[in-house]
Protein backbone atom coordinates (compact mmCIF):
# COMPACT_ATOMS: atom_id res chain seq x y z
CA UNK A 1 69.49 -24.52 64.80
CA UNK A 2 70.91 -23.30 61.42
CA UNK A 3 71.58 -27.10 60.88
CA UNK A 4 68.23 -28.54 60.35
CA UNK A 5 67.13 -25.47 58.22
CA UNK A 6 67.76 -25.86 54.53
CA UNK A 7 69.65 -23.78 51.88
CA UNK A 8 67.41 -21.58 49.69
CA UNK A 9 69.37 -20.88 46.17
CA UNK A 10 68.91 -17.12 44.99
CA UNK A 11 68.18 -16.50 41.27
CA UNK A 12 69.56 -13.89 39.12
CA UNK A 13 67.23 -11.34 38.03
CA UNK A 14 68.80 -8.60 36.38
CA UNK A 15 70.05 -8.10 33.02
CA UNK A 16 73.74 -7.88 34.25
CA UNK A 17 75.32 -11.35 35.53
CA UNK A 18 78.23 -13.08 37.26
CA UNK A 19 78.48 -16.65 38.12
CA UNK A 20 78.29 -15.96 42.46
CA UNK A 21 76.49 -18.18 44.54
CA UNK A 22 73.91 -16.73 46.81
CA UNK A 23 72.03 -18.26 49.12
CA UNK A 24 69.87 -18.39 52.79
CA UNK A 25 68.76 -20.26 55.04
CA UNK A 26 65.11 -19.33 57.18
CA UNK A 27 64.01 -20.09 60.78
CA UNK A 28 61.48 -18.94 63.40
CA UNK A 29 61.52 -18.44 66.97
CA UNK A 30 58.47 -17.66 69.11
CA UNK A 31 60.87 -14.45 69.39
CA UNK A 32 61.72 -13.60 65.88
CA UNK A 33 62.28 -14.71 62.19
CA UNK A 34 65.87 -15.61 61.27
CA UNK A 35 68.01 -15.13 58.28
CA UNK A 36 71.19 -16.13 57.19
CA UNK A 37 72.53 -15.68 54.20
CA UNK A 38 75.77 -16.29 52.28
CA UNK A 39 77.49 -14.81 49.19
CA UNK A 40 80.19 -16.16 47.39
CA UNK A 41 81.83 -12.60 46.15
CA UNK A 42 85.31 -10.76 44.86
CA UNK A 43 85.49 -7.50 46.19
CA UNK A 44 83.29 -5.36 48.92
CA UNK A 45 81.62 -2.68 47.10
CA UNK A 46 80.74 -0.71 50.20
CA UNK A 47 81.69 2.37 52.04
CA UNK A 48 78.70 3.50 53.59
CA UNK A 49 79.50 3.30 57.64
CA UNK A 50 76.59 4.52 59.24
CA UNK A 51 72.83 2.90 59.81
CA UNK A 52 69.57 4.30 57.60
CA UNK A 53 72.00 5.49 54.76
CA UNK A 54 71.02 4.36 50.89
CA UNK A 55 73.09 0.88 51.36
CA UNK A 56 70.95 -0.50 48.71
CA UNK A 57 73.28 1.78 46.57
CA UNK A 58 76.37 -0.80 47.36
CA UNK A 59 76.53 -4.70 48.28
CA UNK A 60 74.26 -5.83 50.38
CA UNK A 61 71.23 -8.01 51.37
CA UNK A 62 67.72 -7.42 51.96
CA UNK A 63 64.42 -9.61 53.39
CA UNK A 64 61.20 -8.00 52.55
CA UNK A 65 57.93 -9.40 54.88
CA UNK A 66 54.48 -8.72 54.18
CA UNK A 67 52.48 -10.25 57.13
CA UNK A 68 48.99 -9.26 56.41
CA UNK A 69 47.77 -8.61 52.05
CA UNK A 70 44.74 -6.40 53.63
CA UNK A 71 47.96 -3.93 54.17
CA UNK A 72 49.74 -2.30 51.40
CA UNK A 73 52.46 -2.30 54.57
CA UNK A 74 55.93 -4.57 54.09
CA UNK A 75 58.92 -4.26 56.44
CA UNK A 76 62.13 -4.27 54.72
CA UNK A 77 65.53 -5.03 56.11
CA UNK A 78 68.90 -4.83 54.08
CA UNK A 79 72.37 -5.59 55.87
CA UNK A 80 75.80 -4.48 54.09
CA UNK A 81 78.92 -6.87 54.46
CA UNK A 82 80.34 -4.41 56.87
CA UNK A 83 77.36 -4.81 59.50
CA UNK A 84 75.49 -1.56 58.25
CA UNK A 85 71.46 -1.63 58.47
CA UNK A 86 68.53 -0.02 57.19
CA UNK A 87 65.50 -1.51 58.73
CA UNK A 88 62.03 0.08 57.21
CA UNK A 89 58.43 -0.36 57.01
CA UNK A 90 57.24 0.32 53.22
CA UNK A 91 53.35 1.77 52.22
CA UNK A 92 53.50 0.96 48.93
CA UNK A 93 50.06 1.79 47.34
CA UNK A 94 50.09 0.93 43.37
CA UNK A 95 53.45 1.35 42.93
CA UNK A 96 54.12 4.69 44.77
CA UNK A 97 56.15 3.99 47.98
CA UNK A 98 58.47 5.59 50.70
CA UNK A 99 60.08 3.85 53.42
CA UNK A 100 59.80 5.02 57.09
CA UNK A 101 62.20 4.36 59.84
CA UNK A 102 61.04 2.61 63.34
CA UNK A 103 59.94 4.45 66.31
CA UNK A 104 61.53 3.31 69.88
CA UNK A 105 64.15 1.42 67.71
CA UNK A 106 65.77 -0.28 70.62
CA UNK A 107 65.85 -3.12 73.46
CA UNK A 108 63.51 -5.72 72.22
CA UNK A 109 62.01 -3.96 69.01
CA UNK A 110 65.86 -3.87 67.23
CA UNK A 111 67.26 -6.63 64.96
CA UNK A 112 70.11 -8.37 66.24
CA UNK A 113 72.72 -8.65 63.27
CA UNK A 114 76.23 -10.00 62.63
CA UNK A 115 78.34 -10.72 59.22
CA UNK A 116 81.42 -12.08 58.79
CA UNK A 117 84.01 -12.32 55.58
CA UNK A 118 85.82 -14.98 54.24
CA UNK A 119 89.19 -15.10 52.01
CA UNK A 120 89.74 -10.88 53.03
CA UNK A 121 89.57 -8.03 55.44
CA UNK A 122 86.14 -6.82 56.34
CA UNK A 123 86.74 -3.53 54.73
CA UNK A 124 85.67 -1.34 52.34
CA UNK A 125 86.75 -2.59 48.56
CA UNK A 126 88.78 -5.87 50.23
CA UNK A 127 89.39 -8.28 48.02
CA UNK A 128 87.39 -11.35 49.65
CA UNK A 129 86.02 -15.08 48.56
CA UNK A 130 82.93 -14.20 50.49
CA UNK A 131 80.48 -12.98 53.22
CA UNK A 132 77.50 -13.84 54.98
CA UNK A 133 74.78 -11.40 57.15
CA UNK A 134 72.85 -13.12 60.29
CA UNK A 135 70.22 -11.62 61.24
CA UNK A 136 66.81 -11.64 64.04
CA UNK A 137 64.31 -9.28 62.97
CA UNK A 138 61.65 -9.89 66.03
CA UNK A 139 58.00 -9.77 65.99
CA UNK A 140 58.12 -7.00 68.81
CA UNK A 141 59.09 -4.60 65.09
CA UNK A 142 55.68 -5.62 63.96
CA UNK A 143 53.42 -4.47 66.36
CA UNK A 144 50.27 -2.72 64.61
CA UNK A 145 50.68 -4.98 61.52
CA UNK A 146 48.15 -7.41 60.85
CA UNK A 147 48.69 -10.96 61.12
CA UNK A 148 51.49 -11.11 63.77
CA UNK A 149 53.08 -12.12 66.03
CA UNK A 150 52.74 -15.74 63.93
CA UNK A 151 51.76 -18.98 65.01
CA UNK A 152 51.63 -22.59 63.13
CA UNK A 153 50.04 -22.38 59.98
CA UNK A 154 50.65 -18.72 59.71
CA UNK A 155 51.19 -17.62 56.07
CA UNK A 156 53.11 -14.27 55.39
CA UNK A 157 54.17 -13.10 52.16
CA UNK A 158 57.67 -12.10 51.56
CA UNK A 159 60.99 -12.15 49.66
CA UNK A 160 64.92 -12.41 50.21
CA UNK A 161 67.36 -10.73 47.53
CA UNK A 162 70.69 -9.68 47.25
CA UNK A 163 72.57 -6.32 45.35
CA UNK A 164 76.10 -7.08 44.30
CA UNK A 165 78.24 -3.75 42.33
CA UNK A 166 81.45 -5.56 41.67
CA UNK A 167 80.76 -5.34 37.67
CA UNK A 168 79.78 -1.45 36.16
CA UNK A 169 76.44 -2.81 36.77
CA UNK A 170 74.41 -3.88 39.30
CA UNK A 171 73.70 -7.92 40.03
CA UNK A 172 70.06 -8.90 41.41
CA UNK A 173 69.38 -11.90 43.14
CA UNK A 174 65.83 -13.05 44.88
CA UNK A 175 64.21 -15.98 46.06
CA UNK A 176 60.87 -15.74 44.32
CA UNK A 177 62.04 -14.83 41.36
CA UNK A 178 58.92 -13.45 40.00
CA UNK A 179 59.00 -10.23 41.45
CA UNK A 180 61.81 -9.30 38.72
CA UNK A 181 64.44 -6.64 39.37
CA UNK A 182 62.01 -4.88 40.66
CA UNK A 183 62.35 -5.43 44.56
CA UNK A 184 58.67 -3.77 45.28
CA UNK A 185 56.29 -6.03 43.11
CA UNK A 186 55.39 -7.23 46.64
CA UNK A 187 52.38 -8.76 45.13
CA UNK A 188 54.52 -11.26 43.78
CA UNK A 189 56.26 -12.19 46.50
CA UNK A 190 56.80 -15.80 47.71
CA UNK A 191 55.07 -17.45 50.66
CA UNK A 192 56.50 -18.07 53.89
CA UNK A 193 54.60 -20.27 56.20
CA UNK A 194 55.00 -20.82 59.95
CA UNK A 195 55.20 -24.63 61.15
């Protein structure tokens, strides 16, 4: 129930600025973890219309999770206004990092995702008041990482941020705003815990 879960504000953390609110909201099911998120916005900087491209390179928003710190293994997800994913798991070992795609990427082991737009079209460059991204990213994705499926008291590490290119230059939001602009610091990320 999105309605007992509270609002978590996103900070700024790039250079560049604009006054948009950005925020999300985190829950847990014995199924999944669950995200939604919502972005006050102007225009949808996107055009990318097919899964595993670069959306990063556009508006969009991403959840990194880092289950287990004896892993130098995060999962990252980002979601573009117009529904568009790219769902990886990250090796990142001192700062040198790839991302690699999911294997059997279907049924049970795929996120289940929706977004919606207010004040516009959902459509590339609309002119809009808005968007949010829902998202289920379930723990059947994790299998072979340490430190899942949780249970109470489970403690992951992790981080939510959003990429906004309505200005010349890109806008940064996270949650734990420690980790900078730079989205990989994951060993500043936040901590999530499992009640």
């Amino acid at each position: 129930q999105w309605s007992q879960a509270e609002w978590l504000t996103l900070g700024i953390v790039s250079k560049a600025r604009n006054s948009y609110a950005t925020r999300v909201k985190v829950a847990y099911s014995e199924t999944g973890v669950y995200l939604l998120f919502d972005c006050e916005d102007r225009k949808l900087t996107c055009t990318m219309l097919q899964d595993f491209q670069d959306i990063y390179r556009e508006d969009v928003v991403e959840v990194f999770l880092w289950p287990d710190p004896a892993q130098d293994l995060y999962f990252e997800y980002e979601l573009s206004p117009l529904g568009i994913e790219l769902p990886i798991l990250v090796p990142n070992h001192k700062g040198t990092f790839m991302g690699w795609r999911p294997w059997h990427y279907e049924g049970n082991r795929m996120v289940r995702r929706a977004t919606s737009v207010r004040g516009g079209a959902r459509a590339p460059g609309a002119a809009v008041e808005g968007w949010t991204a829902e998202f289920c990213i379930p723990f059947a994705l994790f299998r072979g990482l340490g430190n899942t499926p949780p249970k109470s008291g489970t403690r992951w590490q992790g981080n939510m941020y959003r990429i906004d290119y309505d200005s010349s230059e890109r806008v940064q939001w996270a949650w734990c705003e420690t980790t900078g602009a730079n989205f990989h610091n994951f060993h500043d990320f936040g901590t999530l815990v499992f009640e």
